[in-house]
N, C-alpha and C. Protein backbone atom coordinates (compact mmCIF):
# COMPACT_ATOMS: atom_id res chain seq x y z
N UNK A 1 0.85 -1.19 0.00
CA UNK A 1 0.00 0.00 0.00
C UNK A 1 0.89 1.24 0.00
N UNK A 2 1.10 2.10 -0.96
CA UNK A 2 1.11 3.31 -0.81
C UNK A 2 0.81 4.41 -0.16
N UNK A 3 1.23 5.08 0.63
CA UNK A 3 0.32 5.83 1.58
C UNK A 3 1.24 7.09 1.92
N UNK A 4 0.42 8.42 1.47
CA UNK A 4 0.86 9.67 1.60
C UNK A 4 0.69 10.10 3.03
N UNK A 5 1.77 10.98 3.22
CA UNK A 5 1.16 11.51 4.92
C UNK A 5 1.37 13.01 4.51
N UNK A 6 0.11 14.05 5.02
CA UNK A 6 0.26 15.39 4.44
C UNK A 6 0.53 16.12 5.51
N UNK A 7 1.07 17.36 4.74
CA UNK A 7 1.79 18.35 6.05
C UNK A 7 1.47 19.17 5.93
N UNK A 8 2.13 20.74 6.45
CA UNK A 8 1.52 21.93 6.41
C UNK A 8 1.98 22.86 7.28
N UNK A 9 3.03 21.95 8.62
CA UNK A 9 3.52 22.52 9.31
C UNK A 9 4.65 22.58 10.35
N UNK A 10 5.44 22.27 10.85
CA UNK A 10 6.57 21.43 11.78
C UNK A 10 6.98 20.07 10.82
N UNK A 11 6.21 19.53 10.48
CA UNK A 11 6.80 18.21 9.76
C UNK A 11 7.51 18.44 9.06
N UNK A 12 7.19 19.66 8.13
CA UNK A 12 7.78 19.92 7.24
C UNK A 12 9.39 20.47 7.29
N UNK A 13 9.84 20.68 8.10
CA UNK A 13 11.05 21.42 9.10
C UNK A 13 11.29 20.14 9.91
N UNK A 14 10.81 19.51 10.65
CA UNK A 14 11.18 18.59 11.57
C UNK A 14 10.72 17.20 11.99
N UNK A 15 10.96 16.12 11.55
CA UNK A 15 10.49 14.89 10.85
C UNK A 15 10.56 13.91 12.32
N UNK A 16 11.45 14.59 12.96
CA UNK A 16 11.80 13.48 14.23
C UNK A 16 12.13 12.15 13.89
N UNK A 17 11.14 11.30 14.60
CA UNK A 17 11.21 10.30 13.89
C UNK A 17 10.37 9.36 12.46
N UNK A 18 10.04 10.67 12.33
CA UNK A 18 8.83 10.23 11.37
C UNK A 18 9.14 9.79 10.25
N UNK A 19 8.91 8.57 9.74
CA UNK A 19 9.68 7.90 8.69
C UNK A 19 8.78 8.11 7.57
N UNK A 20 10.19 8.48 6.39
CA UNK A 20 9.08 9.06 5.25
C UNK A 20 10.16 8.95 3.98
N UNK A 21 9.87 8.73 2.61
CA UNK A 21 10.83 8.24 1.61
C UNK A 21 11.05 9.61 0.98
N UNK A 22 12.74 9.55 0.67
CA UNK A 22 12.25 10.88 -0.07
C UNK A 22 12.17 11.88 0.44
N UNK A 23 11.99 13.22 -0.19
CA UNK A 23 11.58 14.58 0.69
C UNK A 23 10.21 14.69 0.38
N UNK A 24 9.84 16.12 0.99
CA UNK A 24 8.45 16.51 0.87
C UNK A 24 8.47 17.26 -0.57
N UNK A 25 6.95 17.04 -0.36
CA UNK A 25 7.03 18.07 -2.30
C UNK A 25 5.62 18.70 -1.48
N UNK A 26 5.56 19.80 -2.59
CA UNK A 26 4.51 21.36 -1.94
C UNK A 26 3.33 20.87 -3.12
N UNK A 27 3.46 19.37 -3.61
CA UNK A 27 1.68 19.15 -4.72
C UNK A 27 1.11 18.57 -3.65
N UNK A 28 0.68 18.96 -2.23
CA UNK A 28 -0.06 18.45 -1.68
C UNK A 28 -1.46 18.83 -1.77
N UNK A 29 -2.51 18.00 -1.35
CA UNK A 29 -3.99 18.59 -1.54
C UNK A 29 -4.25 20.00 -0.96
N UNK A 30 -5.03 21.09 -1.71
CA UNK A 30 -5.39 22.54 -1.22
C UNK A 30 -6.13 21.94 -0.28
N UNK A 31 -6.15 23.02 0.98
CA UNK A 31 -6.61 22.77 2.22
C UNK A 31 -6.99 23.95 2.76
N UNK A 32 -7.51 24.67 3.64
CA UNK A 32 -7.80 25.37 4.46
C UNK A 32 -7.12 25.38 5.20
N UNK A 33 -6.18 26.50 5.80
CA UNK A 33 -4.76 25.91 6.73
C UNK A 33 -4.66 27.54 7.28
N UNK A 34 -4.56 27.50 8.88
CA UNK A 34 -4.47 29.21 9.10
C UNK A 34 -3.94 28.80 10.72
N UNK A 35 -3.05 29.81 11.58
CA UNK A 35 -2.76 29.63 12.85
C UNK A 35 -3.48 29.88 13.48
N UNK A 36 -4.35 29.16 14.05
CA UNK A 36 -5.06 29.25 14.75
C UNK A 36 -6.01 27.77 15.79
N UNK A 37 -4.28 27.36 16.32
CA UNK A 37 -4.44 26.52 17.06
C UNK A 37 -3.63 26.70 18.83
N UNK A 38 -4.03 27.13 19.94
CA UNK A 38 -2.78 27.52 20.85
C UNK A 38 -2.05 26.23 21.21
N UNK A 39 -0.73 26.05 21.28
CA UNK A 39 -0.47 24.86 21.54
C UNK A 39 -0.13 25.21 22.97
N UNK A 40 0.23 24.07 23.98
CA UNK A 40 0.63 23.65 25.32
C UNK A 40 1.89 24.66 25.22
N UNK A 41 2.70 25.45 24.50
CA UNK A 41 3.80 26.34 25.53
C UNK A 41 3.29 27.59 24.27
N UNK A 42 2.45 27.96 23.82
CA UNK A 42 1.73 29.27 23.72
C UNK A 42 1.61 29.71 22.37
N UNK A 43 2.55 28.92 21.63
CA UNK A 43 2.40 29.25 20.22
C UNK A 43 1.28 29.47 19.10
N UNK A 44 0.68 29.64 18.37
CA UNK A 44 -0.47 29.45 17.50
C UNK A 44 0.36 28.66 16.37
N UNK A 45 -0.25 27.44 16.33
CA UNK A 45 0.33 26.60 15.49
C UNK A 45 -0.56 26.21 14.13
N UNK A 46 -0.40 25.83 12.85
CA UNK A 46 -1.32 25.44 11.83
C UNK A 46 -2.07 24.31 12.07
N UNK A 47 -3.26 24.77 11.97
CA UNK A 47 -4.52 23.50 11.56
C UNK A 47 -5.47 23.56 10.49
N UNK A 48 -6.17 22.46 10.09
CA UNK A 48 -7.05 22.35 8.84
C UNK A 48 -8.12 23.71 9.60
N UNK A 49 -8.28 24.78 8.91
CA UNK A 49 -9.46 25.63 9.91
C UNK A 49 -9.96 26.19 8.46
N UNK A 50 -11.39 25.11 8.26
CA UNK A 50 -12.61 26.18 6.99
C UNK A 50 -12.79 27.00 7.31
N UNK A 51 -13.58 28.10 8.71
CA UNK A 51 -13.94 29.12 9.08
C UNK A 51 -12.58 30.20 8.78
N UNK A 52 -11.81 30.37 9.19
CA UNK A 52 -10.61 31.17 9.27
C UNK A 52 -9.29 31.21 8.23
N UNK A 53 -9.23 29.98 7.42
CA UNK A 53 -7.84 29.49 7.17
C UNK A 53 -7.80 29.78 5.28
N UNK A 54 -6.66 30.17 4.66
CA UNK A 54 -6.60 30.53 3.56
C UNK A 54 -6.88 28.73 2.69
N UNK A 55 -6.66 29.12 2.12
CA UNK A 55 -6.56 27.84 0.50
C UNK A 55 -5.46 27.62 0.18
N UNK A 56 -4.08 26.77 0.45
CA UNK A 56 -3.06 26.40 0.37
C UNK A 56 -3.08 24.74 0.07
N UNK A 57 -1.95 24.95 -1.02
CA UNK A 57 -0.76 23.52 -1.35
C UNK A 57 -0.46 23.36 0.12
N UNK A 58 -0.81 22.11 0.35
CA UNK A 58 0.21 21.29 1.37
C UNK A 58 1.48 20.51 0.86
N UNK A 59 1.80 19.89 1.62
CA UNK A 59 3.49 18.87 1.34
C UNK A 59 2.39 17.76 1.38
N UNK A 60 3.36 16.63 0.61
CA UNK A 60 2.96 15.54 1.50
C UNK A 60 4.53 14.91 1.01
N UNK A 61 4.77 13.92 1.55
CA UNK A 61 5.59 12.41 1.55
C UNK A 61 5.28 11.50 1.53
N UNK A 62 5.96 10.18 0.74
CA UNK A 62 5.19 9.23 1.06
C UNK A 62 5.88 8.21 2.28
N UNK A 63 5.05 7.57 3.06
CA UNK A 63 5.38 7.19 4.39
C UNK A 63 6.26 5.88 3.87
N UNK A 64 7.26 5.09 4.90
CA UNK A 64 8.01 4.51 4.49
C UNK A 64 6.97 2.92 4.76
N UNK A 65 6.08 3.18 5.44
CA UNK A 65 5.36 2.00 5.78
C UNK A 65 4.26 1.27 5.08
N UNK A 66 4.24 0.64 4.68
CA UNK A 66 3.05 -0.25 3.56
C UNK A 66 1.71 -0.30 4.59
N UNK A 67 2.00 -0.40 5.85
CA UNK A 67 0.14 -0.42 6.53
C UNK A 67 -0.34 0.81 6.90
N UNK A 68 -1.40 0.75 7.06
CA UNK A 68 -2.22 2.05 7.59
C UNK A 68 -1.81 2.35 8.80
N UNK A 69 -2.28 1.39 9.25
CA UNK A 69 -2.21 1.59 10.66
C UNK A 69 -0.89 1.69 11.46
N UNK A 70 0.35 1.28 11.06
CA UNK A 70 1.47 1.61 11.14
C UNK A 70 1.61 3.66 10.68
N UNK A 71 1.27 3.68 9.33
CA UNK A 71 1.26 5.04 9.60
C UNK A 71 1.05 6.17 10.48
N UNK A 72 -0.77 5.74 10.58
CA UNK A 72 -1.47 6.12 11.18
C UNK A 72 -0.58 6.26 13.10
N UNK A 73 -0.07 5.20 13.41
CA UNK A 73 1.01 5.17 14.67
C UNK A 73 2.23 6.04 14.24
N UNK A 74 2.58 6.29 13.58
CA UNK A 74 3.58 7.05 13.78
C UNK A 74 3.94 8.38 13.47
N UNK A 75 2.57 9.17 12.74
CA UNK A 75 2.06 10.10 12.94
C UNK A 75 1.91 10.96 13.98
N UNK A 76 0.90 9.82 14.85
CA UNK A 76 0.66 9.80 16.30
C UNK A 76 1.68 10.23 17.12
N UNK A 77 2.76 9.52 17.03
CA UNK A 77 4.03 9.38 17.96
C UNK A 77 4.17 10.69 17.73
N UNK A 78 4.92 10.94 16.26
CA UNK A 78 5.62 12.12 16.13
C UNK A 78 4.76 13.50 16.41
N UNK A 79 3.46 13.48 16.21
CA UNK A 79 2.55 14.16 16.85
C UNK A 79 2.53 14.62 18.79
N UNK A 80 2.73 13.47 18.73
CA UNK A 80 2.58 13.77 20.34
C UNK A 80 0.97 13.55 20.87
N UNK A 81 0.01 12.76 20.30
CA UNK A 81 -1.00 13.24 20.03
C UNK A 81 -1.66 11.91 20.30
N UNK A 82 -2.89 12.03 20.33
CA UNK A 82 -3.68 10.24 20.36
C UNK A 82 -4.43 10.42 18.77
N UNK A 83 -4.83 8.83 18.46
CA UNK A 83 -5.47 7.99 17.33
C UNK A 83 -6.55 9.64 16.88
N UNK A 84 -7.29 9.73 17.75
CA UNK A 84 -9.03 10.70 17.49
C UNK A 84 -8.15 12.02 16.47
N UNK A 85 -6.93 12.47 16.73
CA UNK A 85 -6.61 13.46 15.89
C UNK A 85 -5.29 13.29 14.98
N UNK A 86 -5.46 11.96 14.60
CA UNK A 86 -4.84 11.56 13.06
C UNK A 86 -5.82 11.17 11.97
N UNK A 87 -5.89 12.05 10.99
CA UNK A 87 -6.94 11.73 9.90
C UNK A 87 -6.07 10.51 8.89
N UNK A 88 -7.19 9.93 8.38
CA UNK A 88 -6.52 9.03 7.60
C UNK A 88 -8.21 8.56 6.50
N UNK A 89 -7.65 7.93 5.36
CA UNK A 89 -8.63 7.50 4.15
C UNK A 89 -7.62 6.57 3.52
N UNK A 90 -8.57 5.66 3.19
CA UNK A 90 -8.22 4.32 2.61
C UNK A 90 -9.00 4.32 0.68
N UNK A 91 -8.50 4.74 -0.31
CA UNK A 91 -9.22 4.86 -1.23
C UNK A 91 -10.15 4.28 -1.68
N UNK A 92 -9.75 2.94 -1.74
CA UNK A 92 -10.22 1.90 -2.74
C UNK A 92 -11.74 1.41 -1.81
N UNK A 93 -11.62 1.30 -0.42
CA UNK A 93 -12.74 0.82 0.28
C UNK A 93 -13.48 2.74 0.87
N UNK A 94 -13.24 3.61 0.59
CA UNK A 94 -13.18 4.23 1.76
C UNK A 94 -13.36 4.80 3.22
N UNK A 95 -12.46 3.73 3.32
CA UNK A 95 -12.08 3.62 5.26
C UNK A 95 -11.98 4.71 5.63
N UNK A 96 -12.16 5.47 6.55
CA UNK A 96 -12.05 6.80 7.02
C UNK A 96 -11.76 7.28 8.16
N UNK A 97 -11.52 8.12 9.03
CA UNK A 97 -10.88 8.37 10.29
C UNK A 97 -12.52 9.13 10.71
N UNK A 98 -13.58 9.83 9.93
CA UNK A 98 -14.41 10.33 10.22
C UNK A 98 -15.77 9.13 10.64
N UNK A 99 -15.39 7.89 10.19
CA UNK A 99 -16.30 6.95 10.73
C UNK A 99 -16.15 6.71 12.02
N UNK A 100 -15.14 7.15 12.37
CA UNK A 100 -14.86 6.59 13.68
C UNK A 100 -14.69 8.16 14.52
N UNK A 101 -14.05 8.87 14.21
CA UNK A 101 -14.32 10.10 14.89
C UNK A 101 -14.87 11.04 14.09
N UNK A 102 -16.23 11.65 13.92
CA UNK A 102 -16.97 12.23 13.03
C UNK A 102 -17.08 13.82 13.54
N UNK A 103 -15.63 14.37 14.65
CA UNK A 103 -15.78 15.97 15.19
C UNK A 103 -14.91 15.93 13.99
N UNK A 104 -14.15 15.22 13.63
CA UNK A 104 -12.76 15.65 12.86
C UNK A 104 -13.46 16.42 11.67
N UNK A 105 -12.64 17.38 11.01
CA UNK A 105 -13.09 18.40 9.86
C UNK A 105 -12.99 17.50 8.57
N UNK A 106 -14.06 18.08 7.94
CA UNK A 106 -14.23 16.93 6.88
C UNK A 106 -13.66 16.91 5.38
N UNK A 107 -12.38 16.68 5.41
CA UNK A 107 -11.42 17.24 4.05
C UNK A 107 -11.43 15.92 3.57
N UNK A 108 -12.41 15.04 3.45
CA UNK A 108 -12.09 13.30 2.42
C UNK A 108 -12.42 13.73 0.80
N UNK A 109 -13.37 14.35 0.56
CA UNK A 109 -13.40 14.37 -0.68
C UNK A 109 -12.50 14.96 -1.16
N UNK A 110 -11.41 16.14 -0.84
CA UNK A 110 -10.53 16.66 -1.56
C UNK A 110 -9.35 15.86 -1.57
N UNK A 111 -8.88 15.21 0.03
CA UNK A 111 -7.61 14.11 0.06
C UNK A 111 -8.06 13.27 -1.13
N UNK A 112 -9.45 12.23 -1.13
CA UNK A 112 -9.54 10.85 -1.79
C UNK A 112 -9.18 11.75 -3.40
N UNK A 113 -9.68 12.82 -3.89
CA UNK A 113 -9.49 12.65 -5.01
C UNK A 113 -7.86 13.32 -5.32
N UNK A 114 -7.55 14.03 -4.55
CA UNK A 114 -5.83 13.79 -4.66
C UNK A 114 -5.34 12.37 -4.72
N UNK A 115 -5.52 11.81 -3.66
CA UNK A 115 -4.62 10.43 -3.37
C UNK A 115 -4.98 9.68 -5.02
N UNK A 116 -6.01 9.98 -5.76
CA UNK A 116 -6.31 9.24 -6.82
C UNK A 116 -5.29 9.66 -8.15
N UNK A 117 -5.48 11.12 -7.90
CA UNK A 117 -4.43 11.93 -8.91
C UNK A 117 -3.17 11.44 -8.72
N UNK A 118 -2.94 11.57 -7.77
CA UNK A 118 -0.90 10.71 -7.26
C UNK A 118 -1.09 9.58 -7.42
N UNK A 119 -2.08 8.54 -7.34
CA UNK A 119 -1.88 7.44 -7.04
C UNK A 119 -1.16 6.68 -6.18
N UNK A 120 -1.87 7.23 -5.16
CA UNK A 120 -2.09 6.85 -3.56
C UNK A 120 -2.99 6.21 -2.88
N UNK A 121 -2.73 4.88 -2.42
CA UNK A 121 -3.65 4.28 -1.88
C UNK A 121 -4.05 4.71 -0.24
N UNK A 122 -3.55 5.92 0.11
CA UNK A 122 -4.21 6.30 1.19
C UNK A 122 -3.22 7.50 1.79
N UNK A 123 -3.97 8.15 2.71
CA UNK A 123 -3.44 9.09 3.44
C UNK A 123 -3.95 9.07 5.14
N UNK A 124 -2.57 9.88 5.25
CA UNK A 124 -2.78 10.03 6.59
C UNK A 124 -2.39 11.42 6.93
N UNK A 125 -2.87 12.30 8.13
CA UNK A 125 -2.65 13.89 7.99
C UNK A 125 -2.92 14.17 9.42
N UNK A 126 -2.65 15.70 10.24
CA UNK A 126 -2.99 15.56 11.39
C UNK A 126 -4.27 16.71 11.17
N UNK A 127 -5.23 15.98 12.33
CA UNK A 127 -6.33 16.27 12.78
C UNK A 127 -6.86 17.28 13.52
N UNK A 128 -5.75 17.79 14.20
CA UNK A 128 -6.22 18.59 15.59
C UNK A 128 -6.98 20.18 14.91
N UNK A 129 -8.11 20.16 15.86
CA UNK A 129 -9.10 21.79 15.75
C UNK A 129 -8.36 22.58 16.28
N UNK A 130 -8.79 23.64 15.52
CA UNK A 130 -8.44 24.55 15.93
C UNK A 130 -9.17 25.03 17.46
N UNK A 131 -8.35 25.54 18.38
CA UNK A 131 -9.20 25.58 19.68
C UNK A 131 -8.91 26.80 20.39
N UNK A 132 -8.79 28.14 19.18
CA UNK A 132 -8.39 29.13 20.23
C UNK A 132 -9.39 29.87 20.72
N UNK A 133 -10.81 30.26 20.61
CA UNK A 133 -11.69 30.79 21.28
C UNK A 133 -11.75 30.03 22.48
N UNK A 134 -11.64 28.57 22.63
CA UNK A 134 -11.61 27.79 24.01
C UNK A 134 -10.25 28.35 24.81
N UNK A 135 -9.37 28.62 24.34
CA UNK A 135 -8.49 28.82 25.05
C UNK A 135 -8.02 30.39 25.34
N UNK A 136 -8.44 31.47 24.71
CA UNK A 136 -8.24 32.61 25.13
C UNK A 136 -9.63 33.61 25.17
N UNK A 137 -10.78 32.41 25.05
CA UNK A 137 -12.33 33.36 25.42
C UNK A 137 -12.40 34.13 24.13
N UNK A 138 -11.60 34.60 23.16
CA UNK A 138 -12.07 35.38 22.21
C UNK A 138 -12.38 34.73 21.04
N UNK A 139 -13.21 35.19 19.73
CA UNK A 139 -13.48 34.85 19.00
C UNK A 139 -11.98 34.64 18.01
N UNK A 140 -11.86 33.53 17.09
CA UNK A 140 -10.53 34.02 16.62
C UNK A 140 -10.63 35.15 15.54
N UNK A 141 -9.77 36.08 14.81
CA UNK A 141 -9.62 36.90 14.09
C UNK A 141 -7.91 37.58 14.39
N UNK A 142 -8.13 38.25 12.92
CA UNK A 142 -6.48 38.68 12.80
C UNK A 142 -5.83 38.96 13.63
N UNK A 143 -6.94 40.12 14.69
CA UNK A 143 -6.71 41.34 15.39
C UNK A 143 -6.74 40.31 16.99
N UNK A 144 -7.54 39.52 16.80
CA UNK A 144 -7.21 38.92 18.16
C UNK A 144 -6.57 37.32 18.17
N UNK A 145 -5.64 37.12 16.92
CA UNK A 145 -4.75 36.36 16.65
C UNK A 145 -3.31 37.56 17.47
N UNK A 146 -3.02 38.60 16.59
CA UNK A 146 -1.81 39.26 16.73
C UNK A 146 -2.08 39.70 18.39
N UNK A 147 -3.05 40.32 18.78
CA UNK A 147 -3.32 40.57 20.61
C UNK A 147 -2.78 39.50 21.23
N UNK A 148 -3.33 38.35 20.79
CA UNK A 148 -2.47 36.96 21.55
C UNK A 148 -1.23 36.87 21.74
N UNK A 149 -0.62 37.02 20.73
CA UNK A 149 1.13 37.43 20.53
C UNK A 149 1.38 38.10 20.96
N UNK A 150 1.03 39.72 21.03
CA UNK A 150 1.52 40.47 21.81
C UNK A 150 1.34 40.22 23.09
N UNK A 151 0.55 39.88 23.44
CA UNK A 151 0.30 39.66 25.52
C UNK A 151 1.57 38.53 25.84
N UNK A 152 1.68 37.34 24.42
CA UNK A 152 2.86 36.48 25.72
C UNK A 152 3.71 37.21 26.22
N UNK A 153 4.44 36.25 27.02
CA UNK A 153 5.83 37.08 27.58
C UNK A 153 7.32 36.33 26.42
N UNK A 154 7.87 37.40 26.73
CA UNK A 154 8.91 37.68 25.53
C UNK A 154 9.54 36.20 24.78
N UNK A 155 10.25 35.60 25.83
CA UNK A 155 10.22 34.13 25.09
C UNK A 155 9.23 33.38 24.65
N UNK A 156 7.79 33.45 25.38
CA UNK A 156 6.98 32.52 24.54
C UNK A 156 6.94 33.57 23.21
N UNK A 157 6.59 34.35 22.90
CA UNK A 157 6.65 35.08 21.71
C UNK A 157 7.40 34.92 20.49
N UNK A 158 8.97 35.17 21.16
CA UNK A 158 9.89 35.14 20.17
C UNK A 158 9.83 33.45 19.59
N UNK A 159 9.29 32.76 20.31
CA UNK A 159 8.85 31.25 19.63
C UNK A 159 7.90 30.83 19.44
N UNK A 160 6.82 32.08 19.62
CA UNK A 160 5.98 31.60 18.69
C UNK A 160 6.09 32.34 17.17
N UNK A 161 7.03 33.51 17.11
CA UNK A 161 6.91 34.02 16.08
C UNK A 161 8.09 33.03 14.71
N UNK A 162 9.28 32.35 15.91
CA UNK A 162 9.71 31.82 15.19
C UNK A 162 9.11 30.46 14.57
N UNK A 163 7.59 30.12 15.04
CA UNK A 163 7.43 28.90 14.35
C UNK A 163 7.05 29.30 13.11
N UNK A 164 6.57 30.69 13.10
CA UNK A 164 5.44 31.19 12.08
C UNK A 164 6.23 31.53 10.95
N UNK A 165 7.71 32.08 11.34
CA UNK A 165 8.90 32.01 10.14
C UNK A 165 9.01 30.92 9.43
N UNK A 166 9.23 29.75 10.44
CA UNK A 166 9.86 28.71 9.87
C UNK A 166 8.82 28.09 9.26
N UNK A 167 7.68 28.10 8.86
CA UNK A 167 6.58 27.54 8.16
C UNK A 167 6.55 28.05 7.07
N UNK A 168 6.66 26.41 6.46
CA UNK A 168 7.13 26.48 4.70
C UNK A 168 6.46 28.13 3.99
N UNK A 169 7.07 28.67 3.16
CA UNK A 169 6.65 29.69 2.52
C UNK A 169 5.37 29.80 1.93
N UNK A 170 5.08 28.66 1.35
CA UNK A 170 4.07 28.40 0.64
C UNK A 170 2.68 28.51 1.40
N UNK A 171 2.67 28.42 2.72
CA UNK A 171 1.77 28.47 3.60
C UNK A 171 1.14 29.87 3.80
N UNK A 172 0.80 30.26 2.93
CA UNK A 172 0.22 31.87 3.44
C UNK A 172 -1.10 32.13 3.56
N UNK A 173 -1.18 33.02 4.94
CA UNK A 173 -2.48 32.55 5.64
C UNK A 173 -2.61 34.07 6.04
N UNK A 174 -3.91 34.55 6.52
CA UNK A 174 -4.40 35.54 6.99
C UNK A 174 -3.40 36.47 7.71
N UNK A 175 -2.93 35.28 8.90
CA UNK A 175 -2.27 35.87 10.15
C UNK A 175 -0.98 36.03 9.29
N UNK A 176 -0.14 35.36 9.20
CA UNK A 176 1.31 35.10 8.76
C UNK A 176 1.29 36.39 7.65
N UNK A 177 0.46 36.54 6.45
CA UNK A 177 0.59 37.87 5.82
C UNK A 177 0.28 39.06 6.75
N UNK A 178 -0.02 39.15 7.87
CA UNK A 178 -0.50 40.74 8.91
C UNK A 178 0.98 40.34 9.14
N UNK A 179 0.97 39.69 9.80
CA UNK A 179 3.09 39.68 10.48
C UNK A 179 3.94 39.97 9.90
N UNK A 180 3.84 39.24 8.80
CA UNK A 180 4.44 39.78 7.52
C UNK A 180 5.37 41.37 7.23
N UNK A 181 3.62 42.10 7.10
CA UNK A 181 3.67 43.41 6.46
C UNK A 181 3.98 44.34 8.21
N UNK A 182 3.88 43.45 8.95
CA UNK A 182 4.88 44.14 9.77
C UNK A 182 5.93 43.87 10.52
N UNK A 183 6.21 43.17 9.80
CA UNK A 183 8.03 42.64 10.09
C UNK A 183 7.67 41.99 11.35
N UNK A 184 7.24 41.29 11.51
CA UNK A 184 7.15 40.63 12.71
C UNK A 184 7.39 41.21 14.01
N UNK A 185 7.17 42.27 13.80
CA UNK A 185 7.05 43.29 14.87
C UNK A 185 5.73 43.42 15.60
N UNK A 186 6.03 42.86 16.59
CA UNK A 186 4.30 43.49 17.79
C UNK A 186 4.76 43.98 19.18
């Protein structure tokens, strides 16, 4: 089995152990992709987000592993993350990660008919919502994306601004163009 794993963000920069053939290439499926996830040390990190998130090429690679579910695990791992927020689709039957967890955002029709174009018998991608109104009470938006940044304190900042550098170019999103046009200055 063939099986793509798609990116969009840290993977793409930092693989750990994540076993994958090859490098990444930027013909990954268009996605909805915007920062607007807080992670555990303060950063706003990329997630699949329809409400908020621009229309971007992802990466993908193809995984070094012939099973799903091997993928699907080591995703996980390198995630840091449990099974409920690794997406995955199986083409030919289509098996789905939304049969089984149906909060996950629903990007199968655009993966399955990529994975068909590459000729890929499946994918695997990460899952996690976006969850920053849960976590800072506000609605998300530009203005109270960049407020977020400005309130951390100076090191969480300067790393969260450096994740937002180091995210592939190709990734351009609402927030990342406001930072942008001001030099990453807040």
């Amino acid at each position: 089995m063939k099986i793509a794993i798609i990116a969009w963000g840290s993977l793409v920069w930092d693989l750990r152990t994540l076993p994958i053939k090859g490098d990444w290439d930027n013909s990954g499926p268009e996605l909805n992709i915007e920062f607007s996830r807080v992670s555990k040390d303060g950063r706003l990190t990329l997630v699949i987000d329809p409400d908020n998130g621009a229309v971007v090429n992802t990466y993908s690679a193809q995984s070094k592993r012939s099973d799903l579910g091997d993928a699907i695990a080591d995703l996980r791992d390198r995630e840091g993350t449990v099974r409920k927020r690794i997406g995955f689709i199986e083409v030919s039957n289509n098996n789905n990660s939304r049969k089984e967890f149906n909060d996950q955002i629903d990007v199968l029709e655009n993966i399955q008919a990529w994975c068909k174009k590459y000729d890929y018998d499946a994918a695997v991608w990460t899952a996690l919502p976006s969850q920053f109104k849960e976590q800072t009470s506000m609605d998300f938006s530009i203005d109270n994306a960049l407020g977020y940044l400005r309130r951390l304190p100076k090191s969480a900042k300067e790393n969260a601004l450096e994740y937002i550098q180091k995210a592939p170019k190709e990734i351009v999103t609402p927030v990342r163009s406001e930072l942008e046009r001001l030099n990453y200055k807040l």
